[in-house]
Protein backbone atom coordinates (compact mmCIF):
# COMPACT_ATOMS: atom_id res chain seq x y z
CA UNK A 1 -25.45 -4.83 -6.78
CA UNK A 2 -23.85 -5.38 -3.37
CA UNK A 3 -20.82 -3.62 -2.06
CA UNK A 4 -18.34 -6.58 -2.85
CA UNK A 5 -19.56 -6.42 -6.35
CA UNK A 6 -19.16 -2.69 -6.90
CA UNK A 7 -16.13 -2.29 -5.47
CA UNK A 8 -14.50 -4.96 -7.47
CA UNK A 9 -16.30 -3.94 -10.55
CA UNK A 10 -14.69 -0.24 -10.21
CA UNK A 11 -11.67 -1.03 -9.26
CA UNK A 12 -10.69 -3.34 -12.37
CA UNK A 13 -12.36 -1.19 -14.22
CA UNK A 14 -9.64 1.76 -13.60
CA UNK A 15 -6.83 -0.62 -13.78
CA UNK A 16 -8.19 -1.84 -17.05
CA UNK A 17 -8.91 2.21 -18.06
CA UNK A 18 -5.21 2.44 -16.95
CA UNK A 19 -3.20 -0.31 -17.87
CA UNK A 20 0.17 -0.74 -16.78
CA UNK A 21 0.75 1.93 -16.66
CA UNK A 22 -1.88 2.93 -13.55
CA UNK A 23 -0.62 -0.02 -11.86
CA UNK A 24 2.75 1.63 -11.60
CA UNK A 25 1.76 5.26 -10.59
CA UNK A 26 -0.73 3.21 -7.73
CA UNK A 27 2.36 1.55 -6.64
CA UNK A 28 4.50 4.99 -6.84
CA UNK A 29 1.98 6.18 -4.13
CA UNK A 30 1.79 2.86 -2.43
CA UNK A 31 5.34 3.20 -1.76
CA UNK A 32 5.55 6.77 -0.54
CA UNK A 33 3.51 8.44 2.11
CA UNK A 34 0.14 8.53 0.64
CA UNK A 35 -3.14 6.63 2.04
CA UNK A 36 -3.45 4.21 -1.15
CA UNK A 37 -2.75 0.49 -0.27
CA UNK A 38 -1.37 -1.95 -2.48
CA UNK A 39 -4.37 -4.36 -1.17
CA UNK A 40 -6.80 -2.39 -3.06
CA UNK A 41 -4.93 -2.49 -7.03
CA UNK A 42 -2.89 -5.91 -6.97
CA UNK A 43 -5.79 -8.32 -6.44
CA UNK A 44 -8.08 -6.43 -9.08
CA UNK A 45 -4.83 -6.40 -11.35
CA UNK A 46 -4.96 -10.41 -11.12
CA UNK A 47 -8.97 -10.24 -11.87
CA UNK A 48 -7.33 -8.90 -15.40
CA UNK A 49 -4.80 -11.34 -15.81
CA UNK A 50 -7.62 -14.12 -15.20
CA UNK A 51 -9.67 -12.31 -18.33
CA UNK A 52 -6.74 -12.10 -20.38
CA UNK A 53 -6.37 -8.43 -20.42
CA UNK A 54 -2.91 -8.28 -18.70
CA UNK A 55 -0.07 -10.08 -18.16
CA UNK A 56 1.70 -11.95 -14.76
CA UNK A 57 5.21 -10.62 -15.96
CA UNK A 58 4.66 -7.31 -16.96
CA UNK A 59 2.10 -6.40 -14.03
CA UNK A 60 4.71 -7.28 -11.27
CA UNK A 61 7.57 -5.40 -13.62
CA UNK A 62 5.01 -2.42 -13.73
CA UNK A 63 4.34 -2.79 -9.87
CA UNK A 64 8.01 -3.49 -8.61
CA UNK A 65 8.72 -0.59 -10.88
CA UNK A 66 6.31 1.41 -8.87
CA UNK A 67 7.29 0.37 -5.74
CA UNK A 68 11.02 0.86 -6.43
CA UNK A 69 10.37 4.61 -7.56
CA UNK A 70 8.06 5.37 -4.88
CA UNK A 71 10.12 3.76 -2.33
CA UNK A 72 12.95 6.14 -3.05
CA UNK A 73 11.23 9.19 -3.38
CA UNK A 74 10.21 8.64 0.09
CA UNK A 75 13.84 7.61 0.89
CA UNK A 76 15.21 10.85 -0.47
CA UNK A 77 12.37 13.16 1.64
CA UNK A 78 13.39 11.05 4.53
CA UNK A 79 16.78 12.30 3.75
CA UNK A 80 16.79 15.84 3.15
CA UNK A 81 13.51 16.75 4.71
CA UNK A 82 12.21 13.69 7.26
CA UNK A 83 10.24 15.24 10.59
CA UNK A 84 9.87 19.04 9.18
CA UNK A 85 7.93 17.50 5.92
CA UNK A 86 5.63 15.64 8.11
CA UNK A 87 4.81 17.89 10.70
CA UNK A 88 4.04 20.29 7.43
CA UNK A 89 2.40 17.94 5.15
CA UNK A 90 1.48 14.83 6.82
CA UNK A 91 -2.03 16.01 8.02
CA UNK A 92 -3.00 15.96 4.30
CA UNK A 93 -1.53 12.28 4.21
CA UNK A 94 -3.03 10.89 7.82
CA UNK A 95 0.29 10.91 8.69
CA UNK A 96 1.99 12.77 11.56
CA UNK A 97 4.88 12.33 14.18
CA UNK A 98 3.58 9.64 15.97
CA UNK A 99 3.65 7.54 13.07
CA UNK A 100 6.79 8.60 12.20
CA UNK A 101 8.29 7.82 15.33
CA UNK A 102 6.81 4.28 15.74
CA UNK A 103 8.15 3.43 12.28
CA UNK A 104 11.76 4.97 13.70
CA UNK A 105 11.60 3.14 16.62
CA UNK A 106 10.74 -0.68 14.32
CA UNK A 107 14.05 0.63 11.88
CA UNK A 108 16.24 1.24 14.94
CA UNK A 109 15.37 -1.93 16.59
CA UNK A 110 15.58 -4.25 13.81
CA UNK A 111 17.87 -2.57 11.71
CA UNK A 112 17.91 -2.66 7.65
CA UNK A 113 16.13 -6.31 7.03
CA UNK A 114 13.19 -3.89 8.47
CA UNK A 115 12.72 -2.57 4.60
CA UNK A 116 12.00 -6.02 3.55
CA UNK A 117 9.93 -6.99 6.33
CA UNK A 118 7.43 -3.85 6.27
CA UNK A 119 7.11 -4.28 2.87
CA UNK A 120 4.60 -7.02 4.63
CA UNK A 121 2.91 -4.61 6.90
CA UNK A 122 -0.07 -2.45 6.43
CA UNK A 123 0.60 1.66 7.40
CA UNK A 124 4.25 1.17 8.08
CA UNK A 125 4.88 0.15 4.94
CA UNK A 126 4.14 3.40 4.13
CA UNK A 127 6.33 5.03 6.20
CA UNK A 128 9.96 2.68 6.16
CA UNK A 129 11.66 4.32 3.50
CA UNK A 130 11.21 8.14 5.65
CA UNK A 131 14.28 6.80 8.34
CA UNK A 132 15.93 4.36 5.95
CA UNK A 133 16.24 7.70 4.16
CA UNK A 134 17.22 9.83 6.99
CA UNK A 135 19.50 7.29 8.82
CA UNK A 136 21.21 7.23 5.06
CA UNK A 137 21.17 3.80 5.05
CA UNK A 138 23.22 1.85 2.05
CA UNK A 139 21.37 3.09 -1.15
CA UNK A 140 21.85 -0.02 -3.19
CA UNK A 141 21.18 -2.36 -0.07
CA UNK A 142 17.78 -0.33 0.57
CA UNK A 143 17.00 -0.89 -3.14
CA UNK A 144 17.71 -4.33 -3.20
CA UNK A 145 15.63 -5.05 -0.05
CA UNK A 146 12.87 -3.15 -1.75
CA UNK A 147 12.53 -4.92 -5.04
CA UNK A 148 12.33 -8.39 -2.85
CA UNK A 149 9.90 -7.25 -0.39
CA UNK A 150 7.44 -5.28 -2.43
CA UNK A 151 7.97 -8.02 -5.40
CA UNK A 152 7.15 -10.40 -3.25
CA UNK A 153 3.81 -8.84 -1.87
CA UNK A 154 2.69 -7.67 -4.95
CA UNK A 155 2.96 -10.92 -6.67
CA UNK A 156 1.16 -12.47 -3.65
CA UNK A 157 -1.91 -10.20 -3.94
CA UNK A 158 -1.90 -10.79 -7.80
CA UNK A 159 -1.77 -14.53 -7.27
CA UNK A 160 -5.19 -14.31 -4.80
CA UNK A 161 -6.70 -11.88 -7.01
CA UNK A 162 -6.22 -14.02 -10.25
CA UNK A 163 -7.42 -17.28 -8.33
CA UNK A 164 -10.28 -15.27 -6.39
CA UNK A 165 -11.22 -13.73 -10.22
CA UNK A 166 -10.85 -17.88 -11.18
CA UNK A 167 -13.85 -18.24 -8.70
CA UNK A 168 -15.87 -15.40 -8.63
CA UNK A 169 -19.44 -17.64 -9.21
CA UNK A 170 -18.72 -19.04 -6.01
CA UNK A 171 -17.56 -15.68 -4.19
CA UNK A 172 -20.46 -14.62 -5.89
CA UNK A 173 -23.01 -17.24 -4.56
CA UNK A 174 -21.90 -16.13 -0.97
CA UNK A 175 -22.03 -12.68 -1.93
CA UNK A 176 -24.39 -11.56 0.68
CA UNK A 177 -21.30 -12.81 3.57
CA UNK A 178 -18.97 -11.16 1.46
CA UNK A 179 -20.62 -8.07 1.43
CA UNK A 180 -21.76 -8.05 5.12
CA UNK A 181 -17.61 -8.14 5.44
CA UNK A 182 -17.08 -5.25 3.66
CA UNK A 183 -19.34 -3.39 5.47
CA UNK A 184 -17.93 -4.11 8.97
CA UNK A 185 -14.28 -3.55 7.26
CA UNK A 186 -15.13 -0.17 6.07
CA UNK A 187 -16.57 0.42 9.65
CA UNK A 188 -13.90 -0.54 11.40
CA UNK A 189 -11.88 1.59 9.13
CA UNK A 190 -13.77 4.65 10.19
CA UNK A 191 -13.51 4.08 13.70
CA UNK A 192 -9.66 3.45 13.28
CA UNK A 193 -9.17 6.59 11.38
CA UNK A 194 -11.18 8.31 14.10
CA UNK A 195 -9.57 6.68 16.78
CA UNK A 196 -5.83 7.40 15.54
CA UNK A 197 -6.13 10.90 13.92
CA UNK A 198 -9.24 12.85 14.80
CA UNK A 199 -9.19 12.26 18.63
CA UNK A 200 -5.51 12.39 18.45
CA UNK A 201 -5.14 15.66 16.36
CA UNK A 202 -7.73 16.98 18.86
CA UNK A 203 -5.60 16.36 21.67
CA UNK A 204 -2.51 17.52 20.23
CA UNK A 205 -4.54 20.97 19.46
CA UNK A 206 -5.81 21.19 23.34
């Protein structure tokens, strides 16, 4: 079994362990601060829907859901705690200032159609909801921004799961591609992480 294989194999196999209701709590952490992207539960979500395990409707309730509550946890650390929780926590997270402050800098330049927007964006998705939070931006204007952005994504991601689930043979039949694709992803994923935190951290220590 190749890498592409496995990886889908265990990955709808906790969401179909988990239901719903791990679709939500994946999208909780999505939404907050925590290294878990959406990328890696919608799509396998939609290889359930294709098998007739789940539904459209009620996986993009349970996700939105998730993404809603998640979103405003964040919003309320950025709030009452914001810089002193990361530079206390965020090492746990692979999260520190300098993420912070890029994310800051994106909010303060674009202003609050930024929470829709990054809902779109790898790592700084992550992050938005930290100054929305501490620039106490419009509460029900943040949350309405949230349930079209992250709605939006997460039915996306469904969507090409469900059709990539629709066409798996073929996926399959290329499967040696595929998994030569994962491999390079997953190294290039290392050398990011390296190249962002580790050397970084290092420096910041010296």
């Amino acid at each position: 079994m190749g890498p592409t294989e496995m990886i889908a194999q265990n990955a709808t196999a906790f969401i179909a362990h988990t239901g719903y209701a791990g679709v939500f709590v994946s999208m909780v952490l999505e939404s907050m601060v925590f290294p878990l992207p959406s990328e890696a539960i919608m799509p396998f979500a939609g290889f359930l829907i294709a098998d007739a395990k789940l539904t459209f409707a009620l996986v993009i309730v349970a996700s939105t859901l998730g993404s809603i509550a998640g979103s405003l946890i964040s919003y309320a650390v950025g709030r009452y705690g914001g810089k002193p929780f990361i530079d206390r926590f965020g090492r746990y997270l692979l999260l520190n200032r300098d993420d912070l402050f890029a994310t800051e800098r994106f909010f303060g330049k674009y202003g609050d159609i930024t929470i829709f927007i990054c809902r779109f964006i790898p790592v700084v998705r992550h992050l938005i909801s930290l100054p929305a939070g501490a620039g106490r931006m419009n509460i029900a204007k943040f949350t309405l921004y949230t349930i079209a952005g992250a709605g939006l994504w997460n039915a996306f991601l469904t969507v090409c799961g469900f059709f990539l689930r629709k066409n798996w043979d073929v996926v399959m039949h290329y499967s040696h591609a595929a998994d030569i694709a994962v491999v390079l992803l997953l190294a290039a994923g290392i050398v990011f992480f390296i190249r962002t935190h580790l050397l970084r951290r290092k420096r910041f220590a010296t």
